[in-house]
Protein backbone atom coordinates (compact mmCIF):
# COMPACT_ATOMS: atom_id res chain seq x y z
CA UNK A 1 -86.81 78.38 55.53
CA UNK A 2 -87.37 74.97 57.20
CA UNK A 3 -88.74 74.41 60.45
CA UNK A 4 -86.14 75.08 63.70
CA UNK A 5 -86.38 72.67 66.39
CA UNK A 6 -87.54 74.40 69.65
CA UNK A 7 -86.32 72.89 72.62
CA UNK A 8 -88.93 73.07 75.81
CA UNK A 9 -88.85 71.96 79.48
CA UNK A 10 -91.20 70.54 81.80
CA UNK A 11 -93.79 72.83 83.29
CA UNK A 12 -93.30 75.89 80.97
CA UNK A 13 -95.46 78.03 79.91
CA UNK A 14 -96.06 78.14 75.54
CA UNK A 15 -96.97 81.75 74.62
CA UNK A 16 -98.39 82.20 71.29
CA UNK A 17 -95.06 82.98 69.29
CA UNK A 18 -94.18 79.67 70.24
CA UNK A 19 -97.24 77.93 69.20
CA UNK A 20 -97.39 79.60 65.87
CA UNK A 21 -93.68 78.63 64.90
CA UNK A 22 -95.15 75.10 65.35
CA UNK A 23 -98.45 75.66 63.17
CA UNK A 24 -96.07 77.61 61.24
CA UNK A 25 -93.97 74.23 60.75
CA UNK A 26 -97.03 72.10 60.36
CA UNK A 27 -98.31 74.16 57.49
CA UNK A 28 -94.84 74.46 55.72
CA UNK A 29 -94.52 70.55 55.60
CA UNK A 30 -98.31 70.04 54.47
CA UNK A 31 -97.46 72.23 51.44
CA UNK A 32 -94.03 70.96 50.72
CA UNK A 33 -95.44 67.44 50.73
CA UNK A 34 -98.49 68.79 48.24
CA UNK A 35 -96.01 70.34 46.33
CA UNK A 36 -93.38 67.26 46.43
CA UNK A 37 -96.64 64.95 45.27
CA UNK A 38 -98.04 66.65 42.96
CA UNK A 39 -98.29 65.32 39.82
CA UNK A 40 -97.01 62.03 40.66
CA UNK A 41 -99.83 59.23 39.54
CA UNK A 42 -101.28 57.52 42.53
CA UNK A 43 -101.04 54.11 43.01
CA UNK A 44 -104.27 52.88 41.13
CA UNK A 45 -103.49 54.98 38.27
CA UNK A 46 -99.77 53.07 38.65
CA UNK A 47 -101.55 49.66 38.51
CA UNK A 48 -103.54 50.78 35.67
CA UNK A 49 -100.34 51.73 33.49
CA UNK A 50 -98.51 48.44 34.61
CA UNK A 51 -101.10 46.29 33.26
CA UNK A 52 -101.45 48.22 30.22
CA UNK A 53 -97.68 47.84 29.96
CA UNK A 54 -98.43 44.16 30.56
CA UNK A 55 -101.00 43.79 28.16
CA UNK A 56 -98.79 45.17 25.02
CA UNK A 57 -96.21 43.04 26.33
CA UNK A 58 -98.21 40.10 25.75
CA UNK A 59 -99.89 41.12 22.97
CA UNK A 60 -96.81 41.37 20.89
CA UNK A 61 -95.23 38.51 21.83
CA UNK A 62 -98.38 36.55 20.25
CA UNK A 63 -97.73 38.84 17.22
CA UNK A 64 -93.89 37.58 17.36
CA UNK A 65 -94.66 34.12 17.57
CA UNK A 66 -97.72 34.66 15.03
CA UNK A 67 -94.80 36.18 12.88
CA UNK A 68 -92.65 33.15 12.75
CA UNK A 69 -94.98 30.51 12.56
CA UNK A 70 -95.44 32.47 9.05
CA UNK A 71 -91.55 32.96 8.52
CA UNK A 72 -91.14 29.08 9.40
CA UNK A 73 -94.26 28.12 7.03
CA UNK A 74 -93.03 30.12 4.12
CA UNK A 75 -89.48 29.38 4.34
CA UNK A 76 -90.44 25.49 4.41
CA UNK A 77 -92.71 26.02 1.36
CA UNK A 78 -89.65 27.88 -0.84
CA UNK A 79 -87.91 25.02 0.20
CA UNK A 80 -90.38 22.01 -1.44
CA UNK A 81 -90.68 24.64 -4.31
CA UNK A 82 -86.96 24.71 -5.26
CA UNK A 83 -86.93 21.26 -4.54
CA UNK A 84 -89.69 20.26 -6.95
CA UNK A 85 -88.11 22.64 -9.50
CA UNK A 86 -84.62 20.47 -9.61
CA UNK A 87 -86.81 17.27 -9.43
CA UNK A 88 -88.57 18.91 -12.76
CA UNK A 89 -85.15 19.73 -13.97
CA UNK A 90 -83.60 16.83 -13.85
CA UNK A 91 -86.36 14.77 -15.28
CA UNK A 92 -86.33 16.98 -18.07
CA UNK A 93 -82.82 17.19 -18.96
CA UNK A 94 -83.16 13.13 -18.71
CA UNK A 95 -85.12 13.19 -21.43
CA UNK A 96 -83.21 15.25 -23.74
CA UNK A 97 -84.11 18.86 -22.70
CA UNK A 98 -82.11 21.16 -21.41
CA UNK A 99 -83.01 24.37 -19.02
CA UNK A 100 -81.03 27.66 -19.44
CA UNK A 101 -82.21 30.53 -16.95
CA UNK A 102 -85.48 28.78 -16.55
CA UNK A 103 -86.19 27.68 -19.72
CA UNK A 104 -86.85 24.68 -21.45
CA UNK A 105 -84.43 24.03 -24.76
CA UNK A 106 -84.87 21.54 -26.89
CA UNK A 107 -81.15 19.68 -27.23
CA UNK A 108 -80.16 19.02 -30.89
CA UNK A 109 -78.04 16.34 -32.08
CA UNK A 110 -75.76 15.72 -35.29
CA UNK A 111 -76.47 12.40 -36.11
């Protein structure tokens, strides 16, 4: 049970029930507030966690950016690469060859 308010006046006398109702209280709200913080992390070990948070936070945003400079790099490169293959293409089929499913025929001619 929590701690009941005692109301005294001016002049008057404590006697020792009284005064151990109020040690009484003391103690009860010295172990409630143990109890209430235990286990909670103190603010240094808070900090600590934060920057940790921080850290991984940062850390993969490098990766993300890391991770589409490579995206951006390879998709540029498949790019020139199909774009050199219809360059190849097209000077081959100007000179008589023709490419079916990537490969080079020879075109033949009734004369």
């Amino acid at each position: 049970m929590g701690y009941q308010k005692q109301n005294f006046v001016d002049c008057q006398v404590l006697n020792s029930a009284q005064l151990n109702h109020i040690e009484d209280g003391i103690v009860d709200l010295e172990s409630n507030s143990n109890t209430t913080l235990a286990g909670k992390a103190d603010k240094s070990e808070v900090q600590a966690n934060a920057d940790g948070i921080a850290a991984e936070a940062s850390r993969a945003k490098g990766e993300e950016q890391r991770l589409d400079a490579a995206i951006t790099a390879e998709t540029t490169r498949a790019e020139q690469a199909e774009q050199a293959l219809d360059t190849r293409t097209v000077a081959l089929e100007s000179c008589g060859f023709v490419v079916v499913d990537g490969k080079v025929c020879m075109k033949y001619r009734k004369s």
